[in-house]
PDB file of N, CA and C in Angstrom:
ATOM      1  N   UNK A   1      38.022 -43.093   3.102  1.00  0.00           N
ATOM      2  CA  UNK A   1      37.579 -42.079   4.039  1.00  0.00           C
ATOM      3  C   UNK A   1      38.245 -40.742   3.742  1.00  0.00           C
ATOM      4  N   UNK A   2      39.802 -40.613   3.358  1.00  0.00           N
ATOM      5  CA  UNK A   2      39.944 -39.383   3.096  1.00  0.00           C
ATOM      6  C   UNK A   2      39.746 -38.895   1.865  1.00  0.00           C
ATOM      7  N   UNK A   3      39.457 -39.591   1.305  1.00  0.00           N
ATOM      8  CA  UNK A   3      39.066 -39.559  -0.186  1.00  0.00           C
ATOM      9  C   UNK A   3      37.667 -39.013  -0.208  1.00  0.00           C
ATOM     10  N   UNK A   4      36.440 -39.157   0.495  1.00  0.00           N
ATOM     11  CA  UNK A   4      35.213 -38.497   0.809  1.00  0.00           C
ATOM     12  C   UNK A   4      35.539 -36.914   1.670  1.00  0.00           C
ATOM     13  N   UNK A   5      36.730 -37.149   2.712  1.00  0.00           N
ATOM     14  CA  UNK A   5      36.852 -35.545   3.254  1.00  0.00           C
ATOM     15  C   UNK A   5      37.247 -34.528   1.924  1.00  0.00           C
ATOM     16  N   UNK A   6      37.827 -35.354   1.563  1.00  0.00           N
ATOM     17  CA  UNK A   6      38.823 -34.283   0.418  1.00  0.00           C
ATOM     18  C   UNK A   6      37.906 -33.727  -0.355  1.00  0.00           C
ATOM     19  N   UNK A   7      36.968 -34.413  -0.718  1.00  0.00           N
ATOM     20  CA  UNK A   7      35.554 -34.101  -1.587  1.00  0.00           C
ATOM     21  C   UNK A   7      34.792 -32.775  -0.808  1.00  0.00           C
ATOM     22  N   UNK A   8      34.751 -33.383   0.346  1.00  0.00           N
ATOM     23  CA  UNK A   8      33.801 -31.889   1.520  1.00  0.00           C
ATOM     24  C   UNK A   8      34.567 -31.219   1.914  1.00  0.00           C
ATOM     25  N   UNK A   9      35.978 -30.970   1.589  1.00  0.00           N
ATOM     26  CA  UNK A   9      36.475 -29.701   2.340  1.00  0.00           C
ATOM     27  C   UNK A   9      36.433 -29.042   1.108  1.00  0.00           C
ATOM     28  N   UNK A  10      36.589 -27.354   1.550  1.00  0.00           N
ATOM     29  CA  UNK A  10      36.214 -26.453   0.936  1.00  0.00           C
ATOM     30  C   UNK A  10      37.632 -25.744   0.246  1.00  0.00           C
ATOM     31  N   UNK A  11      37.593 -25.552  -0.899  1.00  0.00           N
ATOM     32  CA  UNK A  11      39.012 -25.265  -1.798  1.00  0.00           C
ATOM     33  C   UNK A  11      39.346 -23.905  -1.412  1.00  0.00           C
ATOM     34  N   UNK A  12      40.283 -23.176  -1.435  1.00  0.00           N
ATOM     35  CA  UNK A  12      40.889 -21.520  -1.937  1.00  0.00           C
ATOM     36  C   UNK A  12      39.817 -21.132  -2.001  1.00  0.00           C
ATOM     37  N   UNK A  13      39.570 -19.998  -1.481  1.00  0.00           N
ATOM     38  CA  UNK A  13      39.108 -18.928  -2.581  1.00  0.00           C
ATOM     39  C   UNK A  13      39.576 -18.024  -2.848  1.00  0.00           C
ATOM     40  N   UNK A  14      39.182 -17.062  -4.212  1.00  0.00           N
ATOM     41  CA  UNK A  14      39.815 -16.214  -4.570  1.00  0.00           C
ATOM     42  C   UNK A  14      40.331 -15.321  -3.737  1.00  0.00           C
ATOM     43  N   UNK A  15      40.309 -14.513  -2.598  1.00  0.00           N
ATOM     44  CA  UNK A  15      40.919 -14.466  -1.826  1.00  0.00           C
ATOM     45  C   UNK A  15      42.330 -14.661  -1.348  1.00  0.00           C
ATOM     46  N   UNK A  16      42.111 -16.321  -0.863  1.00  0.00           N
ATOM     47  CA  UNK A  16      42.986 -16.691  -0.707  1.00  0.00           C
ATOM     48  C   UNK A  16      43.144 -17.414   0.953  1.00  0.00           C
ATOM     49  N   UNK A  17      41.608 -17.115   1.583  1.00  0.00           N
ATOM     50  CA  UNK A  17      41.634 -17.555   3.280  1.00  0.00           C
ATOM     51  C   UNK A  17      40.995 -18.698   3.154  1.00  0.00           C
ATOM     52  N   UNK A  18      40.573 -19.410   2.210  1.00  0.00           N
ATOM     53  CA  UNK A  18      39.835 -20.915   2.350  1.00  0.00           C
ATOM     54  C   UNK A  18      38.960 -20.685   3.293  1.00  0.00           C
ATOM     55  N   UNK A  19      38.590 -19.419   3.450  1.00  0.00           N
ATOM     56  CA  UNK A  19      36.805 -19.761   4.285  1.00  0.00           C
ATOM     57  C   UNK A  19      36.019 -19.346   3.161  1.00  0.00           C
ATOM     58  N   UNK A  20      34.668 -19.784   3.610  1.00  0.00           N
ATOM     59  CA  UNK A  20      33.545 -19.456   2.236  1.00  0.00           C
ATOM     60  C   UNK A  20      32.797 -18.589   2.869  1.00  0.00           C
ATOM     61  N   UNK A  21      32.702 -17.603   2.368  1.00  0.00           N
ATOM     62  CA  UNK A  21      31.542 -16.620   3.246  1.00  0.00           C
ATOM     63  C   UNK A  21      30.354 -16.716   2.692  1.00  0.00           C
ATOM     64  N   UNK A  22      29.994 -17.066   1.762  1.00  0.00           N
ATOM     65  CA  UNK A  22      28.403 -17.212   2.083  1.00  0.00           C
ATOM     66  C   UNK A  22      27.831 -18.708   1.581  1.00  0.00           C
ATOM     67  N   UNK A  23      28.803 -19.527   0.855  1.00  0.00           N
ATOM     68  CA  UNK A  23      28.947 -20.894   0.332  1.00  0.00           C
ATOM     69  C   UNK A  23      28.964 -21.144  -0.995  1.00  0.00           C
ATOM     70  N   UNK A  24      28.455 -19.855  -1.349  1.00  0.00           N
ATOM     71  CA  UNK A  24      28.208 -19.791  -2.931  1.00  0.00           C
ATOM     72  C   UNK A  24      29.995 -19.891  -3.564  1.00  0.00           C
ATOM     73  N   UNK A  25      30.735 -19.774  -3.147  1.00  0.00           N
ATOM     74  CA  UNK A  25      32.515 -20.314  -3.782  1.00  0.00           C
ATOM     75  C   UNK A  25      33.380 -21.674  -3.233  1.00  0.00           C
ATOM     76  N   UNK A  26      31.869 -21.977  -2.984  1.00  0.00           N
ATOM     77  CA  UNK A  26      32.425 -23.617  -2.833  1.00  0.00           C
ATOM     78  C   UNK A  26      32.147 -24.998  -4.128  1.00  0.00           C
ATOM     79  N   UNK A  27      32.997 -25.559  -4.110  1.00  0.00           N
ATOM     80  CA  UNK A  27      33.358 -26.426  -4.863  1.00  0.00           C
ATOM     81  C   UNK A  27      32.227 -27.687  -5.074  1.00  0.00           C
ATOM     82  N   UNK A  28      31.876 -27.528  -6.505  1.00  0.00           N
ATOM     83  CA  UNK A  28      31.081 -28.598  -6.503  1.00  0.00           C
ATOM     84  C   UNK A  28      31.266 -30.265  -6.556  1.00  0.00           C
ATOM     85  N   UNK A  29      30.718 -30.594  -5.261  1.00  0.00           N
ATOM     86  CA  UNK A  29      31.537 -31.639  -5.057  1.00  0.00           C
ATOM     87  C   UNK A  29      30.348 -33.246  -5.591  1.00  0.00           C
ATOM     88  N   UNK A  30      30.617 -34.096  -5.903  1.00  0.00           N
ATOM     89  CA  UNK A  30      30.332 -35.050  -6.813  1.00  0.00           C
ATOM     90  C   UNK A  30      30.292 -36.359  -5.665  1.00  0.00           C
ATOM     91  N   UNK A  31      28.945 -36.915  -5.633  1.00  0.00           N
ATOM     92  CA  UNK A  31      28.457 -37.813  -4.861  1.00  0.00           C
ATOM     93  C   UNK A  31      28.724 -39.109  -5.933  1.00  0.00           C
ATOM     94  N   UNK A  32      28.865 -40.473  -5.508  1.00  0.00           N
ATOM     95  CA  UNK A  32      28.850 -41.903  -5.973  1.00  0.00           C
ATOM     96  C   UNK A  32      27.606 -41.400  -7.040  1.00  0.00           C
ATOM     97  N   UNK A  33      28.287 -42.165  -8.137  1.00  0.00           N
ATOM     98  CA  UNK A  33      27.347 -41.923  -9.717  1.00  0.00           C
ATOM     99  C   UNK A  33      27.641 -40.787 -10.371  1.00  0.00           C
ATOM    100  N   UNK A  34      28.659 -39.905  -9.839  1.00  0.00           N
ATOM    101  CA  UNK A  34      28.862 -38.950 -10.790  1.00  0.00           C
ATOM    102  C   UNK A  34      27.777 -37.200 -10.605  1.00  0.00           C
ATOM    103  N   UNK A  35      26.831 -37.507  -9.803  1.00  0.00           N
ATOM    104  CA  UNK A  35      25.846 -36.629  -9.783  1.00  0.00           C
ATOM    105  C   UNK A  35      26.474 -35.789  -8.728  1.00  0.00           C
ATOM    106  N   UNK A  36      26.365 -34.282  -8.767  1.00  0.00           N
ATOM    107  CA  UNK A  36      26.202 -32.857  -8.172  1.00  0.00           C
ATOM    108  C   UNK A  36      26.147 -33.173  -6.759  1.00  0.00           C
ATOM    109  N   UNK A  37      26.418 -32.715  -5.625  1.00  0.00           N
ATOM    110  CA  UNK A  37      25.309 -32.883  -4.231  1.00  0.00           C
ATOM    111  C   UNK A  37      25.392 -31.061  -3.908  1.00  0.00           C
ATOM    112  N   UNK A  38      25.344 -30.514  -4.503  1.00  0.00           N
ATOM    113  CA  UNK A  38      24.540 -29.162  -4.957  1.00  0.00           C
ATOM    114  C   UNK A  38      25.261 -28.402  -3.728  1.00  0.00           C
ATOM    115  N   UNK A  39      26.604 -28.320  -4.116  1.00  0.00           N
ATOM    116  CA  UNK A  39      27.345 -26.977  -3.119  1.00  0.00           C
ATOM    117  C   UNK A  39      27.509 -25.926  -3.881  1.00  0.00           C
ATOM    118  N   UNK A  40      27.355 -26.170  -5.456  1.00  0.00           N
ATOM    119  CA  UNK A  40      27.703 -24.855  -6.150  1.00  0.00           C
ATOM    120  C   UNK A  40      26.456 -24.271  -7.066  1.00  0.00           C
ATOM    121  N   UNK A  41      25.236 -24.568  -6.481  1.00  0.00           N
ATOM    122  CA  UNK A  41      24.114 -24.122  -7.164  1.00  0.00           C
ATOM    123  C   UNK A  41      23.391 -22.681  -5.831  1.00  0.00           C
ATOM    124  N   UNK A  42      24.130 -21.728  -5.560  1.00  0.00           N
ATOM    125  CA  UNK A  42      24.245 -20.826  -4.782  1.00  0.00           C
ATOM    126  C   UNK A  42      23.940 -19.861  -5.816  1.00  0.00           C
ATOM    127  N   UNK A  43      23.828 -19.653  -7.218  1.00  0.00           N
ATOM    128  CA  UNK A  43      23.369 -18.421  -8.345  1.00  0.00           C
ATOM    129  C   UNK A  43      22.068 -18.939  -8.541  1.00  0.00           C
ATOM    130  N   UNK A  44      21.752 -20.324  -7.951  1.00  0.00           N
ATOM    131  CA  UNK A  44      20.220 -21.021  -8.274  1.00  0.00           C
ATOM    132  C   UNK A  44      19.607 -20.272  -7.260  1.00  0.00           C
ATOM    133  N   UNK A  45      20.187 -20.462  -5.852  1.00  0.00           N
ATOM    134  CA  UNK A  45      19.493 -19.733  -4.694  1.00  0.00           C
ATOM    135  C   UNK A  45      18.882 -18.335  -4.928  1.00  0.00           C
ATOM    136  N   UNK A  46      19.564 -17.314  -5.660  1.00  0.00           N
ATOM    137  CA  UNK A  46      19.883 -16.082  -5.812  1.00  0.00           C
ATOM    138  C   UNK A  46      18.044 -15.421  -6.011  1.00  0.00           C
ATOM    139  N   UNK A  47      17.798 -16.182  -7.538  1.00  0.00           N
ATOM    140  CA  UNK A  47      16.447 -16.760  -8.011  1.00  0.00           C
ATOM    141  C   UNK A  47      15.290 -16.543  -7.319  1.00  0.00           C
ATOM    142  N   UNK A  48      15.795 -17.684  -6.234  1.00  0.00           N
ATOM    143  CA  UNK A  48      14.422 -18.306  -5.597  1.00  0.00           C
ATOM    144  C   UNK A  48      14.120 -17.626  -4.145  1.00  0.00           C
ATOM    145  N   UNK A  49      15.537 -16.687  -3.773  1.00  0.00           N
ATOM    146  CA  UNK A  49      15.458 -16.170  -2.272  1.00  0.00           C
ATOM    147  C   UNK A  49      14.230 -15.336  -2.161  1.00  0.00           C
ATOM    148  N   UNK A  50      14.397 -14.169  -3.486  1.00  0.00           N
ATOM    149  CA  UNK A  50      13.736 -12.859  -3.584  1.00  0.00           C
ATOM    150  C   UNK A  50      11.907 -12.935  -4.105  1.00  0.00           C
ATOM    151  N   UNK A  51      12.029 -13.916  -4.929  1.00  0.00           N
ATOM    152  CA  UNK A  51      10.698 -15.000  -4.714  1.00  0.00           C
ATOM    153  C   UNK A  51      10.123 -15.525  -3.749  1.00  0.00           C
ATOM    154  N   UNK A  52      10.911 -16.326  -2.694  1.00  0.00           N
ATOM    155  CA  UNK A  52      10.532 -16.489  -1.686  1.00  0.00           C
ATOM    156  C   UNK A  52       9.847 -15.913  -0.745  1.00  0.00           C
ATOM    157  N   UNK A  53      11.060 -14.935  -0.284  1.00  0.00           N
ATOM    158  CA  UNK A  53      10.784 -13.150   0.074  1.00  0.00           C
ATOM    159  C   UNK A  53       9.233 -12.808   0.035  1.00  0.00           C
ATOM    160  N   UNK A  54       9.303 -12.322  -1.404  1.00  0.00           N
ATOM    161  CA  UNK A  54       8.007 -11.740  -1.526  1.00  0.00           C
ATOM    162  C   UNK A  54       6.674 -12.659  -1.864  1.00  0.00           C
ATOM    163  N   UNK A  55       6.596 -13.769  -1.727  1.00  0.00           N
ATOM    164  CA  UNK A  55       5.341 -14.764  -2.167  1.00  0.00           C
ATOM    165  C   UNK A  55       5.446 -14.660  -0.102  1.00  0.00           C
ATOM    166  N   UNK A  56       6.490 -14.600   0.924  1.00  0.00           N
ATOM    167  CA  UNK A  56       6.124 -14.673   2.362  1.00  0.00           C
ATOM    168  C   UNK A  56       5.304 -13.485   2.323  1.00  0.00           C
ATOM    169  N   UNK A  57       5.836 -12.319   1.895  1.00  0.00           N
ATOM    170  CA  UNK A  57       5.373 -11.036   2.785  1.00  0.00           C
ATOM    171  C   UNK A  57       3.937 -10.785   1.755  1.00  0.00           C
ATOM    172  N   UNK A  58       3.728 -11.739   1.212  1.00  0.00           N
ATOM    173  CA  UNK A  58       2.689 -11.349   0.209  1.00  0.00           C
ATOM    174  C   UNK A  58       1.802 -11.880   1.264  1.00  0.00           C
ATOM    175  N   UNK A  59       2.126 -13.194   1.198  1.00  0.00           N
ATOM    176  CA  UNK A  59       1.081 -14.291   2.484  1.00  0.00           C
ATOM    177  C   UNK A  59       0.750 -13.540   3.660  1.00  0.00           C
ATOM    178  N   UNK A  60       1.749 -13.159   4.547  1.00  0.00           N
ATOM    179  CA  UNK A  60       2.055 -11.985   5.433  1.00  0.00           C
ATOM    180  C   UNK A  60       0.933 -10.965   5.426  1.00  0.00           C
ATOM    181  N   UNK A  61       1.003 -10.003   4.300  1.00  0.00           N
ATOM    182  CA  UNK A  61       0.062  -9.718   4.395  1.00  0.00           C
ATOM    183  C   UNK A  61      -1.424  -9.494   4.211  1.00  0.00           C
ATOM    184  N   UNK A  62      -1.871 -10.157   3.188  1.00  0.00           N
ATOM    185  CA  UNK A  62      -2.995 -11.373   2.995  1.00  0.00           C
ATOM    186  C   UNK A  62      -3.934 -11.616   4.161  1.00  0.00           C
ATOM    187  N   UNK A  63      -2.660 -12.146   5.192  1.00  0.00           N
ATOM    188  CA  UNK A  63      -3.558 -13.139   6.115  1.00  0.00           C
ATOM    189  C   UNK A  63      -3.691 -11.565   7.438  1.00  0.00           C
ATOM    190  N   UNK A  64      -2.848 -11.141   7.640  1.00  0.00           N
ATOM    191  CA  UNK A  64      -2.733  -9.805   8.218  1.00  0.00           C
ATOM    192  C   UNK A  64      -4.233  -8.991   7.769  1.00  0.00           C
ATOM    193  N   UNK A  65      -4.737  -8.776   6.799  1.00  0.00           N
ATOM    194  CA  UNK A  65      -5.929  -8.279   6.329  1.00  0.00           C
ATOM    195  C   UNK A  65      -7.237  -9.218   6.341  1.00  0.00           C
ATOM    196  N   UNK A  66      -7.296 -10.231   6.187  1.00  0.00           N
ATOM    197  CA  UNK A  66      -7.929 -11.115   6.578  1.00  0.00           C
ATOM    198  C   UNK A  66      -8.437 -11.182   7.845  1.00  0.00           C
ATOM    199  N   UNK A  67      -7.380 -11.613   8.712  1.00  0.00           N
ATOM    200  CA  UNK A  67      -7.517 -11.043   9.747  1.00  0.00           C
ATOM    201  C   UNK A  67      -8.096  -9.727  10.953  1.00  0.00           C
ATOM    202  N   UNK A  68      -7.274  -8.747  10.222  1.00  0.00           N
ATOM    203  CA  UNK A  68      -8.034  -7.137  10.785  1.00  0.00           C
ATOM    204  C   UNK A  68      -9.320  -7.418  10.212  1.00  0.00           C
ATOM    205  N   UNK A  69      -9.576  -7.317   8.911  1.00  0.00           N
ATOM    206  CA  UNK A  69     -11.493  -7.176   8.354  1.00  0.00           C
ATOM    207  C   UNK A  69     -12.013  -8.027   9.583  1.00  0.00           C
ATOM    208  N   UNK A  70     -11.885  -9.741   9.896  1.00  0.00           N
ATOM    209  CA  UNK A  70     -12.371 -10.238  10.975  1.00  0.00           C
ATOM    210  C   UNK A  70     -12.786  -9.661  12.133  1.00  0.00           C
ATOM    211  N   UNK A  71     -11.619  -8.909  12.598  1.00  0.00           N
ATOM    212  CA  UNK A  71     -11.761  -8.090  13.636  1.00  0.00           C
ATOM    213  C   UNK A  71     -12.523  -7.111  13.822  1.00  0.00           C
ATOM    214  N   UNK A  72     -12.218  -6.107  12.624  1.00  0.00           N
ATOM    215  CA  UNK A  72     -13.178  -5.133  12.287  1.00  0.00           C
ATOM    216  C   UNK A  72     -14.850  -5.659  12.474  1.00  0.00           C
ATOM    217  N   UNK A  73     -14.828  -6.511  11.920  1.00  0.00           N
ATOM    218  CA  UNK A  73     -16.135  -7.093  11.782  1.00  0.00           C
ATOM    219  C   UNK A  73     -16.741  -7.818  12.817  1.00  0.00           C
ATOM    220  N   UNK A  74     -15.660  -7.833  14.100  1.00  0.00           N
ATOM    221  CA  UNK A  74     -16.415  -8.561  15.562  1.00  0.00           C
ATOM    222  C   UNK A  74     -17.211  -7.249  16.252  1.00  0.00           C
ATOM    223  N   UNK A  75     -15.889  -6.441  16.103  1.00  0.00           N
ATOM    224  CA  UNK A  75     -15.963  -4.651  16.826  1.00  0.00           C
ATOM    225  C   UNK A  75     -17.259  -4.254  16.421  1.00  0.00           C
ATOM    226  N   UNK A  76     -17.644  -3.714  14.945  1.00  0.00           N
ATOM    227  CA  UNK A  76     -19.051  -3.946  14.376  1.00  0.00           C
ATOM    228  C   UNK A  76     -19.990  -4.450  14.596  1.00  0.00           C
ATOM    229  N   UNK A  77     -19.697  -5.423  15.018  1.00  0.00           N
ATOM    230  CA  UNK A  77     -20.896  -6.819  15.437  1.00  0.00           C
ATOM    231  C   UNK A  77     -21.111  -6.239  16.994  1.00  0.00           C
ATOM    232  N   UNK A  78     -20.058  -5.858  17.343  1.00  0.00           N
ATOM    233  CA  UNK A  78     -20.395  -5.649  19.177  1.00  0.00           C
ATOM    234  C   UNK A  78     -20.896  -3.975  19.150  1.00  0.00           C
ATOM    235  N   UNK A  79     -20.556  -3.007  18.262  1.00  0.00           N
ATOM    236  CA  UNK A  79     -21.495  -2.184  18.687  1.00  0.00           C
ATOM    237  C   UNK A  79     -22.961  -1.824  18.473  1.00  0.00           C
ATOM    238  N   UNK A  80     -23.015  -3.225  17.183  1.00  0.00           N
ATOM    239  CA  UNK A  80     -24.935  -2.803  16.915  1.00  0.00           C
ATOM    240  C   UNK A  80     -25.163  -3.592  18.092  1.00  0.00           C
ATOM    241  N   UNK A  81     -24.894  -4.482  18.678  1.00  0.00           N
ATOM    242  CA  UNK A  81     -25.590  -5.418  19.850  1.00  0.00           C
ATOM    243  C   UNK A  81     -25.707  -4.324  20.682  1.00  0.00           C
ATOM    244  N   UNK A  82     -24.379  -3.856  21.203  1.00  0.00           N
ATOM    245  CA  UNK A  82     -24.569  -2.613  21.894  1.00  0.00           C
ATOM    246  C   UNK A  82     -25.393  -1.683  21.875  1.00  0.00           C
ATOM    247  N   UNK A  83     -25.471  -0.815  20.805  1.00  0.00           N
ATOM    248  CA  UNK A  83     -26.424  -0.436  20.429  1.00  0.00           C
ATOM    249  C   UNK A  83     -27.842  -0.433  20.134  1.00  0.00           C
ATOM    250  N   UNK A  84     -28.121  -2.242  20.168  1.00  0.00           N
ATOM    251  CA  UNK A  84     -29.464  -2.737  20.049  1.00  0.00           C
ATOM    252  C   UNK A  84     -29.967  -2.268  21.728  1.00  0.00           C
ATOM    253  N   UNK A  85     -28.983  -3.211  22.770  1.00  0.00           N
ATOM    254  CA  UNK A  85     -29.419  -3.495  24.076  1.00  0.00           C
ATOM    255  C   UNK A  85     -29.664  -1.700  24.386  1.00  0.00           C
ATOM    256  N   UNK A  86     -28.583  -0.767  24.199  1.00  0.00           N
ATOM    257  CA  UNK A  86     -29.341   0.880  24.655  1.00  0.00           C
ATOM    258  C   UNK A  86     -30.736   1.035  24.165  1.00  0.00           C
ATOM    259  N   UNK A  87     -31.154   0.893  23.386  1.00  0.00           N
ATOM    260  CA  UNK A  87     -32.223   1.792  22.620  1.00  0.00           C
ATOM    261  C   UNK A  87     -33.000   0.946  23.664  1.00  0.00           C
ATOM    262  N   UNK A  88     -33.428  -0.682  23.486  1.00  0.00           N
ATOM    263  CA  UNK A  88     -33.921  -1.256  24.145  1.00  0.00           C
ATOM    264  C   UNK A  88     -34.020  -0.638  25.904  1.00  0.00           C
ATOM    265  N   UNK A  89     -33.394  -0.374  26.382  1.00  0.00           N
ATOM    266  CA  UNK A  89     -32.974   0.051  27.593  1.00  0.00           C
ATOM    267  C   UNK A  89     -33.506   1.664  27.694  1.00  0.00           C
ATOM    268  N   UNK A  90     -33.137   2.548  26.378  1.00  0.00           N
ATOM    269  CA  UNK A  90     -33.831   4.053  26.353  1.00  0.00           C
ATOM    270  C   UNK A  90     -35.429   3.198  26.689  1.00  0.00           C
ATOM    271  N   UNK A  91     -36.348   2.272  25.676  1.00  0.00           N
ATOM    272  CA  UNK A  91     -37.571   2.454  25.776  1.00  0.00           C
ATOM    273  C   UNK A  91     -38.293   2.323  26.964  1.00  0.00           C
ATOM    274  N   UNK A  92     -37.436   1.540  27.846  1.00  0.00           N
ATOM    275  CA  UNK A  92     -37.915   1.106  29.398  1.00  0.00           C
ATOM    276  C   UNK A  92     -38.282   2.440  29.686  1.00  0.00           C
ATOM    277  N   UNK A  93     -36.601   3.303  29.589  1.00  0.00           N
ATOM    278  CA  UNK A  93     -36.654   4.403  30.578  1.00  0.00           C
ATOM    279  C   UNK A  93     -38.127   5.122  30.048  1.00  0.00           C
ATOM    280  N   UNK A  94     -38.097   5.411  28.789  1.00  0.00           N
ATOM    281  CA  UNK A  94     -39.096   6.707  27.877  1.00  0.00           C
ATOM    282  C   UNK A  94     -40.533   5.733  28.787  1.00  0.00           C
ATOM    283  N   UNK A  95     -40.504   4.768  28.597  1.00  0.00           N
ATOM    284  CA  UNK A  95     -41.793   4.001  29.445  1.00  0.00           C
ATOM    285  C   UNK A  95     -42.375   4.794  30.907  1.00  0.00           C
ATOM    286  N   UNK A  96     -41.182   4.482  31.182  1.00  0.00           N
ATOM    287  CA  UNK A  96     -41.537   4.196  32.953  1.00  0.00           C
ATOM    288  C   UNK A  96     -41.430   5.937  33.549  1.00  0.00           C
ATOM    289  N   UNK A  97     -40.635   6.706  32.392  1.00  0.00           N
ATOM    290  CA  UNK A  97     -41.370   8.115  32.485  1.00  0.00           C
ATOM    291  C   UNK A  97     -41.996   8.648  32.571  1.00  0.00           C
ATOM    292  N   UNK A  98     -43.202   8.056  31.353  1.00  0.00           N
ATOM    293  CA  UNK A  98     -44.375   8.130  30.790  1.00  0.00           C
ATOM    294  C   UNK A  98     -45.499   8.179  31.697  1.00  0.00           C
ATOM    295  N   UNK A  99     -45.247   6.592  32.759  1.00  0.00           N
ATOM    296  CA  UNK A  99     -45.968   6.542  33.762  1.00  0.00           C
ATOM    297  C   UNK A  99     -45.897   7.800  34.553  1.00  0.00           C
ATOM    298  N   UNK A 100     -44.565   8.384  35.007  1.00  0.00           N
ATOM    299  CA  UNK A 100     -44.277   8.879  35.856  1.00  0.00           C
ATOM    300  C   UNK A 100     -45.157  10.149  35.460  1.00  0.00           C
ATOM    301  N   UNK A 101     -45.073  10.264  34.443  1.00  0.00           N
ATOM    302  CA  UNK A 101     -45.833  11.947  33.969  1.00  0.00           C
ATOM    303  C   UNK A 101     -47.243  11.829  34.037  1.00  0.00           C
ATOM    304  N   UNK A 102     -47.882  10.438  34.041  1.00  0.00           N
ATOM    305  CA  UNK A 102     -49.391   9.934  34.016  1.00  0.00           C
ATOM    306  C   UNK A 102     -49.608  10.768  35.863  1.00  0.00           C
ATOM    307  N   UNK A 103     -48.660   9.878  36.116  1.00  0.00           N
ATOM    308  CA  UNK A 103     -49.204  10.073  37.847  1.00  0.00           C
ATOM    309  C   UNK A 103     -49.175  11.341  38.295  1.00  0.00           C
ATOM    310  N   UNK A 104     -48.071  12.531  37.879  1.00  0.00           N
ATOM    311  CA  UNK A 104     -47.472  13.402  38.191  1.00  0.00           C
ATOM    312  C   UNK A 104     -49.344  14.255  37.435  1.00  0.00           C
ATOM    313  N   UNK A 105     -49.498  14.323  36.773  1.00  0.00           N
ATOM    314  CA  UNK A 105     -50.370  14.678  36.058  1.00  0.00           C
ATOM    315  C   UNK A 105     -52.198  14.952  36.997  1.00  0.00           C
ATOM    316  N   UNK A 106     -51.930  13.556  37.691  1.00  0.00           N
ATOM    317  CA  UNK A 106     -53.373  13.061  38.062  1.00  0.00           C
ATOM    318  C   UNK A 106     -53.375  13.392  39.470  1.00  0.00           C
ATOM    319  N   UNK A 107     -51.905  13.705  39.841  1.00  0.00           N
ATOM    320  CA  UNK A 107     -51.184  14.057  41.513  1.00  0.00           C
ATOM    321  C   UNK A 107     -51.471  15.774  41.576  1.00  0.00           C
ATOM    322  N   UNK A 108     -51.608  16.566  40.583  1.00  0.00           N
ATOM    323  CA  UNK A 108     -51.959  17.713  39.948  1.00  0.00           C
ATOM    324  C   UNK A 108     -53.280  18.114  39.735  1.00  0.00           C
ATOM    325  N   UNK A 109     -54.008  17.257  38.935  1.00  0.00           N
ATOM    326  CA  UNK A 109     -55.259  17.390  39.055  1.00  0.00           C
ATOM    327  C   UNK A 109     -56.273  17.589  40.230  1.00  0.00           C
ATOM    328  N   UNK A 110     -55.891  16.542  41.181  1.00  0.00           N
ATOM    329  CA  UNK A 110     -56.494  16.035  42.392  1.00  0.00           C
ATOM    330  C   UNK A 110     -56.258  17.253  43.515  1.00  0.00           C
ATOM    331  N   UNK A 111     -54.656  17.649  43.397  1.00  0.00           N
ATOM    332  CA  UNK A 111     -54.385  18.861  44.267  1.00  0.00           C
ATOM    333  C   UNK A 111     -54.967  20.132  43.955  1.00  0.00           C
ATOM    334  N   UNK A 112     -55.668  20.166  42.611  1.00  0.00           N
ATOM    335  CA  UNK A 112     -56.451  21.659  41.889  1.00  0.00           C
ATOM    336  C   UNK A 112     -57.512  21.665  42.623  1.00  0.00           C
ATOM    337  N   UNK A 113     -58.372  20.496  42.077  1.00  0.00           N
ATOM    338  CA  UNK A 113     -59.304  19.743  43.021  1.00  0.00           C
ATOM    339  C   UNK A 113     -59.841  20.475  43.979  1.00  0.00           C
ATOM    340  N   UNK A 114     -58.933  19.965  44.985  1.00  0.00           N
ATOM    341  CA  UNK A 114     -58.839  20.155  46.805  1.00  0.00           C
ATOM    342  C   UNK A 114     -58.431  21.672  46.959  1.00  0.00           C
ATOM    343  N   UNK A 115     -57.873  22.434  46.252  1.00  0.00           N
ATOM    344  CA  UNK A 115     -57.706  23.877  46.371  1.00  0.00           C
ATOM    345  C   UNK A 115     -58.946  24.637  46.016  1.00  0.00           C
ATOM    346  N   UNK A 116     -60.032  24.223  45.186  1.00  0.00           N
ATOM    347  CA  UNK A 116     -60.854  24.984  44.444  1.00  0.00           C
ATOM    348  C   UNK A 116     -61.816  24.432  45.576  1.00  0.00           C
ATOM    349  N   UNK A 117     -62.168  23.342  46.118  1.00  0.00           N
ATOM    350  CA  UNK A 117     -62.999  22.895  46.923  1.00  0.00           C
ATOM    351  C   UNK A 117     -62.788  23.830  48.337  1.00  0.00           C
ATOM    352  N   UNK A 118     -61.521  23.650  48.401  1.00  0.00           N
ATOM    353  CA  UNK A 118     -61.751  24.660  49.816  1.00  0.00           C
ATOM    354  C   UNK A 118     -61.674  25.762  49.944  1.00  0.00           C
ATOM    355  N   UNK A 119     -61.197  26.429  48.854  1.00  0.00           N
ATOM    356  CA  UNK A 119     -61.545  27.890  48.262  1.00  0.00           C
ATOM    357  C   UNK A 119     -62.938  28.380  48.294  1.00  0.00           C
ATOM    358  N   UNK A 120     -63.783  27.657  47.395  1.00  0.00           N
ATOM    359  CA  UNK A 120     -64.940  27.789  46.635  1.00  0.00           C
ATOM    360  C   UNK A 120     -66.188  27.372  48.079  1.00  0.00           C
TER     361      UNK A 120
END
């Protein structure tokens, strides 16, 4: 048993305070069989962080654009509908105008009519 702590505690460091500040000056310590259990592959990390990094913010923003175009493309979608239902809605009105100018017209006529009749 102390023979496994002795393995996981963490040696000097250059320094000299035996804390590890970021883990990367810790001691590679050696599991049953002789094999690594990977405390000192922290210059491996170094590699793969900034890779990491940027393959996220790549994804990030990818899906971020993906996304907005979607959006863009609902907004779009809702103002030709919009736009369909007005025009639709102008033709009623231009309609029911139309009438209105028929009658207004024949409400005119009829009153010439009756003026010239009792004139005449």
């Amino acid at each position: 048993m102390t023979e496994l702590l002795g393995r996981m505690r963490y040696q000097r460091t250059a320094s000299g305070t035996g804390v590890s500040r970021v883990g990367r000056d810790r001691p590679s310590a050696t599991v049953a069989g002789g094999t690594d259990a990977g405390y000192d592959n922290g210059v491996a990390w170094r590699g793969i962080r900034w890779r990491l990094l940027l393959v996220t913010v790549v994804l990030a923003v990818l899906a971020g654009t993906v996304y907005n175009n979607r959006r863009f493309d609902d907004v779009h979608r809702r103002i030709d509908d919009l736009r369909g239902d007005m025009n639709a809605r102008f033709a009623q009105v231009d309609a029911r105008l139309s009438e209105v100018r028929e009658d207004l017209r024949e409400i005119r006529t009829l009153l010439q009519e009756a003026l010239r009749a009792r004139a005449g």
